[in-house]
Each structure stands twice: as structure tokens, then as C-alpha cells.
Protein backbone atom coordinates (compact mmCIF):
# COMPACT_ATOMS: atom_id res chain seq x y z
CA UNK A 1 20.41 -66.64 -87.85
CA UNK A 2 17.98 -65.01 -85.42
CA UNK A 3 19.14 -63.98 -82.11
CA UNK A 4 17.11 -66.53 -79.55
CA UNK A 5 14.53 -64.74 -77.35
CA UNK A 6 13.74 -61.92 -80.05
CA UNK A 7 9.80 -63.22 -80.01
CA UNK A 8 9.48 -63.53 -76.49
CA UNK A 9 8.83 -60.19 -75.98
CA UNK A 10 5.78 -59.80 -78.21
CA UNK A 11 4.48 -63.55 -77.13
CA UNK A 12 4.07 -61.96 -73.41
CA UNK A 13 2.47 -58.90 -75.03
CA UNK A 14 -0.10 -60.77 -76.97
CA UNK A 15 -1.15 -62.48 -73.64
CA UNK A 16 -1.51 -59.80 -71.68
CA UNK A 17 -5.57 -58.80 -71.50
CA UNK A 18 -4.69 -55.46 -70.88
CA UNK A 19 -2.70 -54.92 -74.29
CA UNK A 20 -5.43 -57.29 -76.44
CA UNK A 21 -8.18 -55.31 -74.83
CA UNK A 22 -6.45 -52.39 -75.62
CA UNK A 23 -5.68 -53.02 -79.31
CA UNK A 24 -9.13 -54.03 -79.71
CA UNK A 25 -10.82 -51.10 -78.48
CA UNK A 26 -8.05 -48.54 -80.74
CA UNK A 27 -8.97 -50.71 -83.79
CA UNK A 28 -12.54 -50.27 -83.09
CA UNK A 29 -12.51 -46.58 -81.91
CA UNK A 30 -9.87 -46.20 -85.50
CA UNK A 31 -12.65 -47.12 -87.39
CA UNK A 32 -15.58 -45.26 -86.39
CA UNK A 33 -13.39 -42.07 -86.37
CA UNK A 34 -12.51 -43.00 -89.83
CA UNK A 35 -16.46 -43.60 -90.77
CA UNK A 36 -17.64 -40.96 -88.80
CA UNK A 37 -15.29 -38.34 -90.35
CA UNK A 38 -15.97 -39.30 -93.68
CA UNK A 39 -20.40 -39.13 -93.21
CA UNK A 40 -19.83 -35.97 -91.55
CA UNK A 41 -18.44 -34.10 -94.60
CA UNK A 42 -21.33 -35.93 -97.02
CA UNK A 43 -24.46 -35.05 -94.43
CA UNK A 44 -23.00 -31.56 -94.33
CA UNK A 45 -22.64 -30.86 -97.85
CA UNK A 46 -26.24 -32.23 -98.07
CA UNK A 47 -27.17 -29.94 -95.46
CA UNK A 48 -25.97 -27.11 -96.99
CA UNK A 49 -27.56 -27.98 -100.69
CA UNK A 50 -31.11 -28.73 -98.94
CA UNK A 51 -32.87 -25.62 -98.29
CA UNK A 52 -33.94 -24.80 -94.77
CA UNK A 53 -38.02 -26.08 -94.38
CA UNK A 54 -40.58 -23.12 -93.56
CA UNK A 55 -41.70 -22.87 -90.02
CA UNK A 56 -44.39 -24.90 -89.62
CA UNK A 57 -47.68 -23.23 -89.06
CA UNK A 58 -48.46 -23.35 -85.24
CA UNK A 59 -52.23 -22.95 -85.62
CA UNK A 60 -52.15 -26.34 -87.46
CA UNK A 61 -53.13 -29.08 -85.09
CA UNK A 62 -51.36 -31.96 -87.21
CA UNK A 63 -49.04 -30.45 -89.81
CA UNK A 64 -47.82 -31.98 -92.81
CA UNK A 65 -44.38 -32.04 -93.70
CA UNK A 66 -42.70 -32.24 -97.44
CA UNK A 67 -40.28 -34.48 -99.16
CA UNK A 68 -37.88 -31.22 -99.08
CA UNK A 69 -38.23 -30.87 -94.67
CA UNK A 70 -38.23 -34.87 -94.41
CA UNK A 71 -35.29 -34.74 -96.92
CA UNK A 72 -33.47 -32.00 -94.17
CA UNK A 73 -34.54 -33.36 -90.87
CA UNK A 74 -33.16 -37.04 -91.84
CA UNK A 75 -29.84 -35.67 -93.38
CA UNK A 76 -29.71 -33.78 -89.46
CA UNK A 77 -30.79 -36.76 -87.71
CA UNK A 78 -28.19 -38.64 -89.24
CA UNK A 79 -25.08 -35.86 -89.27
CA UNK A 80 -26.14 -36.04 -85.25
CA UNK A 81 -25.58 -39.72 -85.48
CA UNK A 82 -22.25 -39.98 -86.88
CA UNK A 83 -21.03 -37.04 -85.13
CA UNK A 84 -22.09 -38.70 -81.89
CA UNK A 85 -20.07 -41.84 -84.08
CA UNK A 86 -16.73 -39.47 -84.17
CA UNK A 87 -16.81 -38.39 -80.77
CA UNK A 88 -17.20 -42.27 -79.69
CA UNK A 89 -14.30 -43.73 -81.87
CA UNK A 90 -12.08 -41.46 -80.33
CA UNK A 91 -12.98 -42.20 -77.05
CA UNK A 92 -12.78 -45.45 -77.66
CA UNK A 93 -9.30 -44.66 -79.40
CA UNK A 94 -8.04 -43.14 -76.09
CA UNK A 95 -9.14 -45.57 -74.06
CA UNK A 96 -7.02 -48.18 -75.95
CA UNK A 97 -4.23 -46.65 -76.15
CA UNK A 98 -4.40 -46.22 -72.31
CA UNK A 99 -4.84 -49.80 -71.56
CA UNK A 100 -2.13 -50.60 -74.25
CA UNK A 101 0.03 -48.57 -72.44
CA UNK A 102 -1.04 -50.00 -68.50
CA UNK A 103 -0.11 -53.52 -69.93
CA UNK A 104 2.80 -52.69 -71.53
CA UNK A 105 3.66 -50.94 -68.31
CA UNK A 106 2.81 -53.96 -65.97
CA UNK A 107 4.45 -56.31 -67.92
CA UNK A 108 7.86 -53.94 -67.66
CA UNK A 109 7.33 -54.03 -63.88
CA UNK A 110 7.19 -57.69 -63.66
CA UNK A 111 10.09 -58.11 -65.78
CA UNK A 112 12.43 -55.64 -63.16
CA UNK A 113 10.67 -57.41 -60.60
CA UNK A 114 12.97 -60.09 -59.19
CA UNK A 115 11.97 -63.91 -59.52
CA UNK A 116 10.76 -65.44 -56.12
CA UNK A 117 13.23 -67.79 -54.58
CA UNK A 118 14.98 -68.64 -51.66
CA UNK A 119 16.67 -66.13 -49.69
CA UNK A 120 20.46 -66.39 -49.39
């Protein structure tokens, strides 16, 4: 039989804002990190494999670029992206964990806190 009272404590934690707020943001910040970590090894590898475009000539009023330099400056445009991505989900990341932590802490303060009542 199950001690009475063992659920209370995570029934006040699921209604504090601070602590849903919080796990939401980690969750969301977990999974960019995640996605961002794993695109940032595949647009680097196709970084390195692409070969670096020529200079483009500077006389030429409208140049034209390749396949190979439109091939390169997309794979860079989107490395920037989900490095921009990483750096994101672990703010976000932090950020939940702090507010986690704030409601876990308010909700420990309220508990020491004694109950209004009459004074003796």
C-alpha cells in the first residue's frame, strides 16, 4: 500500500508556471541542440568535400555563379543556420533549467512558510 501524500508533491509541481514553463523551454532547447549538433557535422563534411569557388572576377558587372559555388554557399548558409540553431537550444536549455529550479525553489519556500492563522 502506498504511503498517502506521496503524489502531492509532484501535483504542486506540475501547477506551478514556473516549473511547466521551465520544462517546456529545456524540452524545446533539448531538441534543437540535438538537431543542431547532428546538421552541423553533415554541412561540415559537405563543406569540406565541396571545393572552395574561384574568386569571382571583380571587373564583371553581374557575375555568374556555378552549380559547384551555389552548391558551397548554400551548404554555408545553412551550417550558419543550425549553428545559430545549437547556440539557441542551449540557451533555451539554460533558461529552463533556471526557471525549473526558481519554481521548485518558491514552492520549497511556501512550504517552510507557516500557514496564516490566528495569533495565539
Amino acid at each position: 500500500m502506498a504511503a498517502p501524500g506521496l503524489g502531492a508533491p509532484f501535483t504542486q509541481l506540475l501547477r506551478s508556471s514556473l516549473v511547466v514553463a521551465g520544462m517546456l523551454l529545456a524540452g524545446v532547447g533539448i531538441g534543437d541542440t540535438v538537431a543542431g549538433r547532428s546538421k552541423i557535422g553533415q554541412y561540415q563534411e559537405l563543406l569540406r568535400t565541396t571545393a572552395d569557388p574561384a574568386p569571382a572576377d571583380p571587373a564583371a558587372l553581374f557575375p555568374t555563379a556555378s552549380e559547384s559555388q551555389e552548391r558551397h554557399e548554400l551548404a554555408r548558409a545553412k551550417l550558419g543556420f543550425y549553428q545559430l540553431l545549437l547556440t539557441v537550444g542551449q540557451l533555451l536549455t539554460v533558461v529552463g533549467f533556471v526557471l525549473m529550479a526558481l519554481g521548485v525553489l518558491r514552492l520549497r519556500f511556501r512550504a517552510l512558510r507557516p500557514a496564516p492563522g490566528p495569533a495565539p
